[in-house]
PDB file of N, CA and C in Angstrom:
ATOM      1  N   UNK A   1       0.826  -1.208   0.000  1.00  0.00           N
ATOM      2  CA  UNK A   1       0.000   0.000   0.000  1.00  0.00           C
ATOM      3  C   UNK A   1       0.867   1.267   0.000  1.00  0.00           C
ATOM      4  N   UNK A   2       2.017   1.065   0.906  1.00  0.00           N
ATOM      5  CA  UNK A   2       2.932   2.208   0.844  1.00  0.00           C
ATOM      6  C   UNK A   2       3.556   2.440  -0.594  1.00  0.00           C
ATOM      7  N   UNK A   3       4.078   1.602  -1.327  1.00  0.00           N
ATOM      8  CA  UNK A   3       4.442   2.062  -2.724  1.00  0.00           C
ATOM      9  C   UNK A   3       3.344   2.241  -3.872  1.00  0.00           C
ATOM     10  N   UNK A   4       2.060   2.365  -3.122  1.00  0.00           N
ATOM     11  CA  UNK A   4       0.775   2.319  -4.246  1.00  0.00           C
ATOM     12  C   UNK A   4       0.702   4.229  -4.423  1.00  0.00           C
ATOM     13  N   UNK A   5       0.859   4.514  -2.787  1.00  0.00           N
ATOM     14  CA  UNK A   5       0.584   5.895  -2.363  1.00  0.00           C
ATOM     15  C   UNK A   5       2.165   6.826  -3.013  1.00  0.00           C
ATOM     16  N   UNK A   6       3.133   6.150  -3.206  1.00  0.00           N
ATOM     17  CA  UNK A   6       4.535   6.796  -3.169  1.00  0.00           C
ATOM     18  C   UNK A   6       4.329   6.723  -4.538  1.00  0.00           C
ATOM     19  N   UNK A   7       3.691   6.090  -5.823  1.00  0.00           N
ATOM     20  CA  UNK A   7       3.866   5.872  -7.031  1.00  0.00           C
ATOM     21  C   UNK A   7       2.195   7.101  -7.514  1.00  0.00           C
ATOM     22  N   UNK A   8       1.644   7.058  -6.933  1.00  0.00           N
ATOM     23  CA  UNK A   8       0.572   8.177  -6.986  1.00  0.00           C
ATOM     24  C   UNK A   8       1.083   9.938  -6.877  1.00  0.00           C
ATOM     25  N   UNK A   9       1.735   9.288  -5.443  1.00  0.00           N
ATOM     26  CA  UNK A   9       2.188  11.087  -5.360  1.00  0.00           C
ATOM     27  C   UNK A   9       3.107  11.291  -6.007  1.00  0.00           C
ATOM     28  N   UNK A  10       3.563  10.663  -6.873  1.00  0.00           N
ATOM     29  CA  UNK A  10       4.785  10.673  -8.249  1.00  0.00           C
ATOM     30  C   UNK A  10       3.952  11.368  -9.321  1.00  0.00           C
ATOM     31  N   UNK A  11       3.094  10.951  -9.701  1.00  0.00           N
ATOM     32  CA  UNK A  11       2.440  10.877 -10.683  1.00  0.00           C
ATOM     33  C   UNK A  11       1.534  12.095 -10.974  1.00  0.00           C
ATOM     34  N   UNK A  12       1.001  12.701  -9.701  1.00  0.00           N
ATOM     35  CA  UNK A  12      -0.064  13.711  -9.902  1.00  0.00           C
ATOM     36  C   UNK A  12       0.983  14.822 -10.239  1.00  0.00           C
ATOM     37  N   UNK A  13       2.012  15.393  -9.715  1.00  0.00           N
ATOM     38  CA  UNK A  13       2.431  16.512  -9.796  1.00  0.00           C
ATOM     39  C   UNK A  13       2.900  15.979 -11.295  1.00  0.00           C
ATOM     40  N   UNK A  14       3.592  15.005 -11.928  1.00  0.00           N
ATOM     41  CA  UNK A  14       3.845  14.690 -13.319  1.00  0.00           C
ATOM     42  C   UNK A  14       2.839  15.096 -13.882  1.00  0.00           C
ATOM     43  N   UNK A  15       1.371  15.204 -14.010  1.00  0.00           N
ATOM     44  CA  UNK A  15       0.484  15.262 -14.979  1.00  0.00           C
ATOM     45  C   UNK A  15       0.336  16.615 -14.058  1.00  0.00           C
ATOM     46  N   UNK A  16      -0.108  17.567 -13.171  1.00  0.00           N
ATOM     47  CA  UNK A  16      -0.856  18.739 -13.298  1.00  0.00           C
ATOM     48  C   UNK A  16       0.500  19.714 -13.579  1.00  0.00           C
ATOM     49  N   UNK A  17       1.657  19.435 -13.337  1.00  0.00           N
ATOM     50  CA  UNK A  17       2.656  20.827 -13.491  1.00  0.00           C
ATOM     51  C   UNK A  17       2.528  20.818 -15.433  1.00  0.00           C
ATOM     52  N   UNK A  18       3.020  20.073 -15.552  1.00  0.00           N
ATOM     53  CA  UNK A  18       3.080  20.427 -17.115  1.00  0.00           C
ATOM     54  C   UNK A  18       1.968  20.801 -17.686  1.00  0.00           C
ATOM     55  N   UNK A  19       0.341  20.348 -16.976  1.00  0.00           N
ATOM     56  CA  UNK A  19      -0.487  20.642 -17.660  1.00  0.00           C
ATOM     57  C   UNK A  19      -0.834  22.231 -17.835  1.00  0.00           C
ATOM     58  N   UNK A  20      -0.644  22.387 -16.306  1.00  0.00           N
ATOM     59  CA  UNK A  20      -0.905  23.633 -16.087  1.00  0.00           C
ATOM     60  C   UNK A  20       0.188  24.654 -16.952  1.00  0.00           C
ATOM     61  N   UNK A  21       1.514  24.395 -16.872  1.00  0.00           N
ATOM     62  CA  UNK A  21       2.549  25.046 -18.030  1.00  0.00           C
ATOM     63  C   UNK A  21       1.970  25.403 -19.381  1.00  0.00           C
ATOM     64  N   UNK A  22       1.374  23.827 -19.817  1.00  0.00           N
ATOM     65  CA  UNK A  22       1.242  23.957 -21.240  1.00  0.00           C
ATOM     66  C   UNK A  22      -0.243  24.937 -21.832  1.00  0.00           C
ATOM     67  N   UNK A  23      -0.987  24.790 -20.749  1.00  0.00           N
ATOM     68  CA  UNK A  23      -2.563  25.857 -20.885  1.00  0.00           C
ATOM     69  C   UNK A  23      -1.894  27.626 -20.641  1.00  0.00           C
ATOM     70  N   UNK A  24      -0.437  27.678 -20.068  1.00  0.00           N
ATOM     71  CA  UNK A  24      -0.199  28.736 -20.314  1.00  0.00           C
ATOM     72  C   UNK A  24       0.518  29.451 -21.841  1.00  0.00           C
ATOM     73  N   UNK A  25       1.052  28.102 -22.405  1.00  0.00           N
ATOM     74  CA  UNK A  25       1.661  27.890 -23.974  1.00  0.00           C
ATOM     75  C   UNK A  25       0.651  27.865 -24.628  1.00  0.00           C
ATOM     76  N   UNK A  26      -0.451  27.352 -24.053  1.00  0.00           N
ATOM     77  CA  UNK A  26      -1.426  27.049 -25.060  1.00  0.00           C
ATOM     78  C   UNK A  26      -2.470  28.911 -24.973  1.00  0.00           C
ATOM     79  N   UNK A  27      -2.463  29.816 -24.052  1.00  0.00           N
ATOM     80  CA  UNK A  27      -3.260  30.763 -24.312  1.00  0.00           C
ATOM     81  C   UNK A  27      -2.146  31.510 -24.951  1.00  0.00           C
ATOM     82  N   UNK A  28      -0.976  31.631 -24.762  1.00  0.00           N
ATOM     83  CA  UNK A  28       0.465  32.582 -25.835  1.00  0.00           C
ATOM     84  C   UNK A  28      -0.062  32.052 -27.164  1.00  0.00           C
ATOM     85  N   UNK A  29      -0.440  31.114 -27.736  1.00  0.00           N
ATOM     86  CA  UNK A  29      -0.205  30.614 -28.699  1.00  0.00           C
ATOM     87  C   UNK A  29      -1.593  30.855 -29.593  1.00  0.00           C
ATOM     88  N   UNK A  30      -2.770  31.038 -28.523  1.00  0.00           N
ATOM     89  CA  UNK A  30      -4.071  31.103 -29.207  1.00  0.00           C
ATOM     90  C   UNK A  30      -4.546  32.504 -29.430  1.00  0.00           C
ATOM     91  N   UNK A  31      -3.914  33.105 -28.399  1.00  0.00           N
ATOM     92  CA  UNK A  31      -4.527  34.650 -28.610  1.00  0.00           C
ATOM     93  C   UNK A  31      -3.027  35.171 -29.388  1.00  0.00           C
ATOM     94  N   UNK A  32      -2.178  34.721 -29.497  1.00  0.00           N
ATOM     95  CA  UNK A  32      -1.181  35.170 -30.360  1.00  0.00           C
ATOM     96  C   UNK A  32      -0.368  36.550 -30.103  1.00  0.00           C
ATOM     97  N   UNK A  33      -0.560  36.185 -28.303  1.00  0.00           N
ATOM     98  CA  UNK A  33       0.009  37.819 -27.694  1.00  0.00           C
ATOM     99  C   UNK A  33       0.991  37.207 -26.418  1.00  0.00           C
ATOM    100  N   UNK A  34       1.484  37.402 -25.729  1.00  0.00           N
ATOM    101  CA  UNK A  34       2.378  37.401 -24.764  1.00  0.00           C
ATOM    102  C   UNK A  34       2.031  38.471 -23.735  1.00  0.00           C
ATOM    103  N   UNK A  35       1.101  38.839 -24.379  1.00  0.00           N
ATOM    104  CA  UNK A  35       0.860  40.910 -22.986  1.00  0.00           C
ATOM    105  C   UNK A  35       0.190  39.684 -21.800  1.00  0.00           C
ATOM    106  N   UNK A  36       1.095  40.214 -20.880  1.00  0.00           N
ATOM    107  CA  UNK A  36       0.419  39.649 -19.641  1.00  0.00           C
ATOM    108  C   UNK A  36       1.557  38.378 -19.028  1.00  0.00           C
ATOM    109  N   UNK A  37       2.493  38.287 -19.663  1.00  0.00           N
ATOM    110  CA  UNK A  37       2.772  36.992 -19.340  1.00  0.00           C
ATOM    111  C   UNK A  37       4.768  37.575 -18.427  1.00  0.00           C
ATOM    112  N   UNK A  38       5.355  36.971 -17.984  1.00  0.00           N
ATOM    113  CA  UNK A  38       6.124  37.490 -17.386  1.00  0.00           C
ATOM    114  C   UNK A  38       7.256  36.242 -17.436  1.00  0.00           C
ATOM    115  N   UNK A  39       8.271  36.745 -18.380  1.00  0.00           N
ATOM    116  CA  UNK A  39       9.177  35.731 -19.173  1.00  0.00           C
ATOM    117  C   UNK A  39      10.060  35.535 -17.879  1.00  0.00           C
ATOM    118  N   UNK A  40      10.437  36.210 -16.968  1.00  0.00           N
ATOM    119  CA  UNK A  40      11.391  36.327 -16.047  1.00  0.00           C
ATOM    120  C   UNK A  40      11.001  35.164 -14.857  1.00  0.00           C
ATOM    121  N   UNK A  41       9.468  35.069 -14.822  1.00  0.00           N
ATOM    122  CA  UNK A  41       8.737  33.769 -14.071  1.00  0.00           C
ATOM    123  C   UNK A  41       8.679  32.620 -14.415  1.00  0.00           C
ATOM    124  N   UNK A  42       8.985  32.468 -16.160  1.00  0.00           N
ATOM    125  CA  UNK A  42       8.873  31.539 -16.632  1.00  0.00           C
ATOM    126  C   UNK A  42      10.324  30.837 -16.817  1.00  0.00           C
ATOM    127  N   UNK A  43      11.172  31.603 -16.824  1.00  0.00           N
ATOM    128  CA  UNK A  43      12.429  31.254 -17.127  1.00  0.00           C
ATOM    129  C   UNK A  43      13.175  30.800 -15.650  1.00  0.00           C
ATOM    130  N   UNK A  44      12.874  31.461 -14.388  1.00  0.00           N
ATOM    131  CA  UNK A  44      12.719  30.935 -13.246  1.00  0.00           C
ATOM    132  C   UNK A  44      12.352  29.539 -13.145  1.00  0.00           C
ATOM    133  N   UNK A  45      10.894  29.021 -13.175  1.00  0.00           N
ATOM    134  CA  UNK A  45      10.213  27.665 -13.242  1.00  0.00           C
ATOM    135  C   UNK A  45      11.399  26.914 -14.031  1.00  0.00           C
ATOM    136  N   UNK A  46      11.611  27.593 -15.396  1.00  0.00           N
ATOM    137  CA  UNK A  46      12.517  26.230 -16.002  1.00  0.00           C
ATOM    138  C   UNK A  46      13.831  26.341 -15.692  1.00  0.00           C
ATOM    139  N   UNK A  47      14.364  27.127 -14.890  1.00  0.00           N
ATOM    140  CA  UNK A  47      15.638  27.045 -14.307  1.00  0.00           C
ATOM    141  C   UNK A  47      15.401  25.730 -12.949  1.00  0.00           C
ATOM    142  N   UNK A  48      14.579  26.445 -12.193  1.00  0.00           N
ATOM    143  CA  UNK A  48      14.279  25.509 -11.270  1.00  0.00           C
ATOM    144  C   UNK A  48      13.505  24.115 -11.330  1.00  0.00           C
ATOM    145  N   UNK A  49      12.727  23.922 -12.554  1.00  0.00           N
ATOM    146  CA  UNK A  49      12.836  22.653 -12.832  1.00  0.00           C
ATOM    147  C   UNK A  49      13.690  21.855 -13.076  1.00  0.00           C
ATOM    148  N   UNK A  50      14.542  22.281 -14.326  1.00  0.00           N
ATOM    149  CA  UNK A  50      15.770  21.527 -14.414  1.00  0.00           C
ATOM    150  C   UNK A  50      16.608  21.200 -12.994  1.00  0.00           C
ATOM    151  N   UNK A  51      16.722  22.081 -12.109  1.00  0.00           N
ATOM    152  CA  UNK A  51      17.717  21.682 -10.930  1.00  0.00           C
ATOM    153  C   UNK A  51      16.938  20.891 -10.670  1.00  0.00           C
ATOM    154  N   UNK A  52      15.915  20.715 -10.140  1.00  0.00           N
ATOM    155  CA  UNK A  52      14.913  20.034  -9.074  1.00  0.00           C
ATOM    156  C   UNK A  52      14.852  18.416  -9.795  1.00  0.00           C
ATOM    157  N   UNK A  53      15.052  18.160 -11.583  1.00  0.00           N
ATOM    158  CA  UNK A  53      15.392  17.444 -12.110  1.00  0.00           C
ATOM    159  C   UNK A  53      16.815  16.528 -12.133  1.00  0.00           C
ATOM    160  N   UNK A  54      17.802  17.566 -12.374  1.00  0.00           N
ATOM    161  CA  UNK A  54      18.812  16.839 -11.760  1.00  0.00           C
ATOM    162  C   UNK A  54      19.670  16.743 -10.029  1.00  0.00           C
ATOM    163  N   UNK A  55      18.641  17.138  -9.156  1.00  0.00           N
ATOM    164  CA  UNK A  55      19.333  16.572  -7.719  1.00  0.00           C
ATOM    165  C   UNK A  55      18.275  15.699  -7.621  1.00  0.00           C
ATOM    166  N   UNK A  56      16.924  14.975  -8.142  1.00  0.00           N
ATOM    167  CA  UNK A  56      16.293  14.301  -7.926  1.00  0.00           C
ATOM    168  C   UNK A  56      17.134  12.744  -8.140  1.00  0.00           C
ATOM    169  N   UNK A  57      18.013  12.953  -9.565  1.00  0.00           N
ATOM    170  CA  UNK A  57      18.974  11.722  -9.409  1.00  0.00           C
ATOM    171  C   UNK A  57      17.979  10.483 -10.365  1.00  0.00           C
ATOM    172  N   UNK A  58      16.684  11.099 -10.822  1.00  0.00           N
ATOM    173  CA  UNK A  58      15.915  10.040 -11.284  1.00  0.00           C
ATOM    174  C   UNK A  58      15.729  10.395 -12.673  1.00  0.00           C
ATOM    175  N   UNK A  59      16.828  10.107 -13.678  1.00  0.00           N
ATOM    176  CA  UNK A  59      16.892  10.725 -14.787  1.00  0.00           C
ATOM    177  C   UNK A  59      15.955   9.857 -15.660  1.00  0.00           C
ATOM    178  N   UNK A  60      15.313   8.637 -15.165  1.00  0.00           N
ATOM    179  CA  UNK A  60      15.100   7.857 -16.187  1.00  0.00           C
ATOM    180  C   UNK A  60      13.210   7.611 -16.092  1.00  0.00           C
ATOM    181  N   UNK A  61      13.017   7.860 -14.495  1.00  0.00           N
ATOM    182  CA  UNK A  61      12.175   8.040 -14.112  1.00  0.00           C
ATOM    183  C   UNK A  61      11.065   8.657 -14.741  1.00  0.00           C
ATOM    184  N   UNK A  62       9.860   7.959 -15.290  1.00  0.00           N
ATOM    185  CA  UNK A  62       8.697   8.641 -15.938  1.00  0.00           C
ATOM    186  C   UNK A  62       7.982  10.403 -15.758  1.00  0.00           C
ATOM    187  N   UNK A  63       7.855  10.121 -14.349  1.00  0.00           N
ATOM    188  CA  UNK A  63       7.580  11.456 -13.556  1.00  0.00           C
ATOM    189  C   UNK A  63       8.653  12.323 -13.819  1.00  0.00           C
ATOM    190  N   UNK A  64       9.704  11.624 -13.100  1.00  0.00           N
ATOM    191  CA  UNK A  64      10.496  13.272 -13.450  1.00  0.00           C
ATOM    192  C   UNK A  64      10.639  13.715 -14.785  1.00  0.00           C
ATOM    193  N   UNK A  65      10.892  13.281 -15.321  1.00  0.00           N
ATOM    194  CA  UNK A  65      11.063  13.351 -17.261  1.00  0.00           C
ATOM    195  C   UNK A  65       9.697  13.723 -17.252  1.00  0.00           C
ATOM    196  N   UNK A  66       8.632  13.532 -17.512  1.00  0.00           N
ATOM    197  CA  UNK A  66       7.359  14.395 -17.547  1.00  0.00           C
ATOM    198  C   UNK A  66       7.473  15.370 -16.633  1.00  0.00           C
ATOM    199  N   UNK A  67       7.418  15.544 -15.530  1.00  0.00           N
ATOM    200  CA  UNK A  67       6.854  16.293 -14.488  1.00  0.00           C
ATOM    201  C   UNK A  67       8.119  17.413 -14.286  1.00  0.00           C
ATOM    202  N   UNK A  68       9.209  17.249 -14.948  1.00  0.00           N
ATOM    203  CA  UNK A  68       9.961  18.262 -14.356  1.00  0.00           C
ATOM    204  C   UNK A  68      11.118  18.610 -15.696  1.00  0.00           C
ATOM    205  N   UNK A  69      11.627  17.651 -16.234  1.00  0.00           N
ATOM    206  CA  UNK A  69      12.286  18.024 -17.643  1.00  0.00           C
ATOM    207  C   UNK A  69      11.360  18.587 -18.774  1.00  0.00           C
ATOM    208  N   UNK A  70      10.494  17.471 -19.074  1.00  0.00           N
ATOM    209  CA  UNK A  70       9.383  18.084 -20.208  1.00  0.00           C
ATOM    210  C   UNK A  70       8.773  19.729 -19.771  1.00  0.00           C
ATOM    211  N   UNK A  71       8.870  19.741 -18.532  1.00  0.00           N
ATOM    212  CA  UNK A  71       7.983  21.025 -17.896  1.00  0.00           C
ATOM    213  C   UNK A  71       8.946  22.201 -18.339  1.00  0.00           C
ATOM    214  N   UNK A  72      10.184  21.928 -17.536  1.00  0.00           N
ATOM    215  CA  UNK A  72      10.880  23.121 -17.994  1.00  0.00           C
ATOM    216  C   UNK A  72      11.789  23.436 -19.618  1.00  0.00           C
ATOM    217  N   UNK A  73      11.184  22.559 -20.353  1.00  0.00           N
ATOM    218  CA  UNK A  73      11.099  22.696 -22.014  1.00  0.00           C
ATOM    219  C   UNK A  73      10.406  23.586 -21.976  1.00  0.00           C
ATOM    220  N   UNK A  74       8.911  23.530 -21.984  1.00  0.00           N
ATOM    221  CA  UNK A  74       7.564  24.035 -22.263  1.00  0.00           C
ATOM    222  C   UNK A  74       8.035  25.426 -21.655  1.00  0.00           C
ATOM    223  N   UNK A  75       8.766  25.661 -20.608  1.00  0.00           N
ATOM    224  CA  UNK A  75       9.022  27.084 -19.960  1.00  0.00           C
ATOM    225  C   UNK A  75      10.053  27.654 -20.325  1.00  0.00           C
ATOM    226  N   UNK A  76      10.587  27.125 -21.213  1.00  0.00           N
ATOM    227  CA  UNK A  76      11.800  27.775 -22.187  1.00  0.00           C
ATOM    228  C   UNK A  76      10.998  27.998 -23.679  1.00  0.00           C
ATOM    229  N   UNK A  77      10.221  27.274 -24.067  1.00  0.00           N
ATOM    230  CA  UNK A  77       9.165  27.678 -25.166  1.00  0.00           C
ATOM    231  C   UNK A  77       8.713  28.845 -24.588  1.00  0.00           C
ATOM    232  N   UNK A  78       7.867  29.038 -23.666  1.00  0.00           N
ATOM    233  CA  UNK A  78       7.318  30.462 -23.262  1.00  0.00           C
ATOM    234  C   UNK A  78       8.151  31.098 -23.231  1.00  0.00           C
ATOM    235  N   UNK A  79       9.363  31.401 -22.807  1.00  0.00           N
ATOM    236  CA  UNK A  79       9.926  32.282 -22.799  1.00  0.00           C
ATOM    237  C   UNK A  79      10.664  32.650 -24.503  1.00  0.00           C
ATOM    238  N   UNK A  80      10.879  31.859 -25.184  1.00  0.00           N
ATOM    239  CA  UNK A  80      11.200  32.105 -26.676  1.00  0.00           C
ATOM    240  C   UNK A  80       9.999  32.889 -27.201  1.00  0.00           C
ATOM    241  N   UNK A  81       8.524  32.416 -27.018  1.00  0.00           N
ATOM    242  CA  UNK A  81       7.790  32.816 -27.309  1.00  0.00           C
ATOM    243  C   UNK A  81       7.771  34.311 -27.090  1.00  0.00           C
ATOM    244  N   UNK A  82       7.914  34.660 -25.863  1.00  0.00           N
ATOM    245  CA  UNK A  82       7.674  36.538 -25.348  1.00  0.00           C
ATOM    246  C   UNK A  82       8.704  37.110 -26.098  1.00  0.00           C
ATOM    247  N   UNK A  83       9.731  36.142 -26.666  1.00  0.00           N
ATOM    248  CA  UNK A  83      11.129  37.269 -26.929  1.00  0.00           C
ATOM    249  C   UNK A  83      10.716  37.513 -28.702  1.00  0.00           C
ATOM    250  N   UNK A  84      10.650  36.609 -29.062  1.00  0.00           N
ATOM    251  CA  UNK A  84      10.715  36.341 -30.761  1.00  0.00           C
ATOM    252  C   UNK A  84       9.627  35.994 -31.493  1.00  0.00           C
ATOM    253  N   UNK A  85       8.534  35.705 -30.484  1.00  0.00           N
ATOM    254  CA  UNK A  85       6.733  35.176 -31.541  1.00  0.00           C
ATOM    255  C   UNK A  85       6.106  36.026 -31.120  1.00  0.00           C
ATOM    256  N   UNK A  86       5.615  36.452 -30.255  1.00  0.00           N
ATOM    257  CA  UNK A  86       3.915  36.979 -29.842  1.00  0.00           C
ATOM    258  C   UNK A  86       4.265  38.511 -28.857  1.00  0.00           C
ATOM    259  N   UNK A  87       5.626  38.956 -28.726  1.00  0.00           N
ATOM    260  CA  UNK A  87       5.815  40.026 -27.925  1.00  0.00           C
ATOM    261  C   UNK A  87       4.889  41.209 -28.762  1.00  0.00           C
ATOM    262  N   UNK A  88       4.503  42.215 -27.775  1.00  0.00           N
ATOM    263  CA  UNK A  88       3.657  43.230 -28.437  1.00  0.00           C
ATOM    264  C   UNK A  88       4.488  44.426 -27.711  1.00  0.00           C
TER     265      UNK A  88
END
């Protein structure tokens, strides 16, 4: 039961961080503007994902590779995005 609960709480932050990332890629991308968005927060998250990725030590690991590498991709996309696509 203990590794049912330890493989769960793996898993949720894997599926809501990125989701929540990518609904912020996904409104840059639909309204085709960046006003509002704050590249300096985003570039933060994917700084600190990546660390939080590699002292986790679990490079191979589903979750982290979703939940924390893939994440701070998506937050280096936003931030390309404010500099070079959708800045106003």
């Amino acid at each position: 039961m203990r590794e049912l609960i330890i493989q769960i709480s793996g898993w949720v932050p894997a599926f809501i961080i990125p989701t929540a990332t990518a609904i912020q890629l996904w409104k840059i991308i639909k309204n085709k503007s960046s006003e509002g968005v704050s590249w300096v927060t985003w570039f933060l998250f994917g700084i600190a994902n990546l660390g939080l990725y590699i002292y986790t030590e679990k490079y191979y690991d589903p979750q982290a590779i979703i939940g924390l590498f893939l994440t701070a991709i998506i937050d280096f996309v936003i931030v390309g995005l404010f500099f070079f696509a959708y800045k106003k």
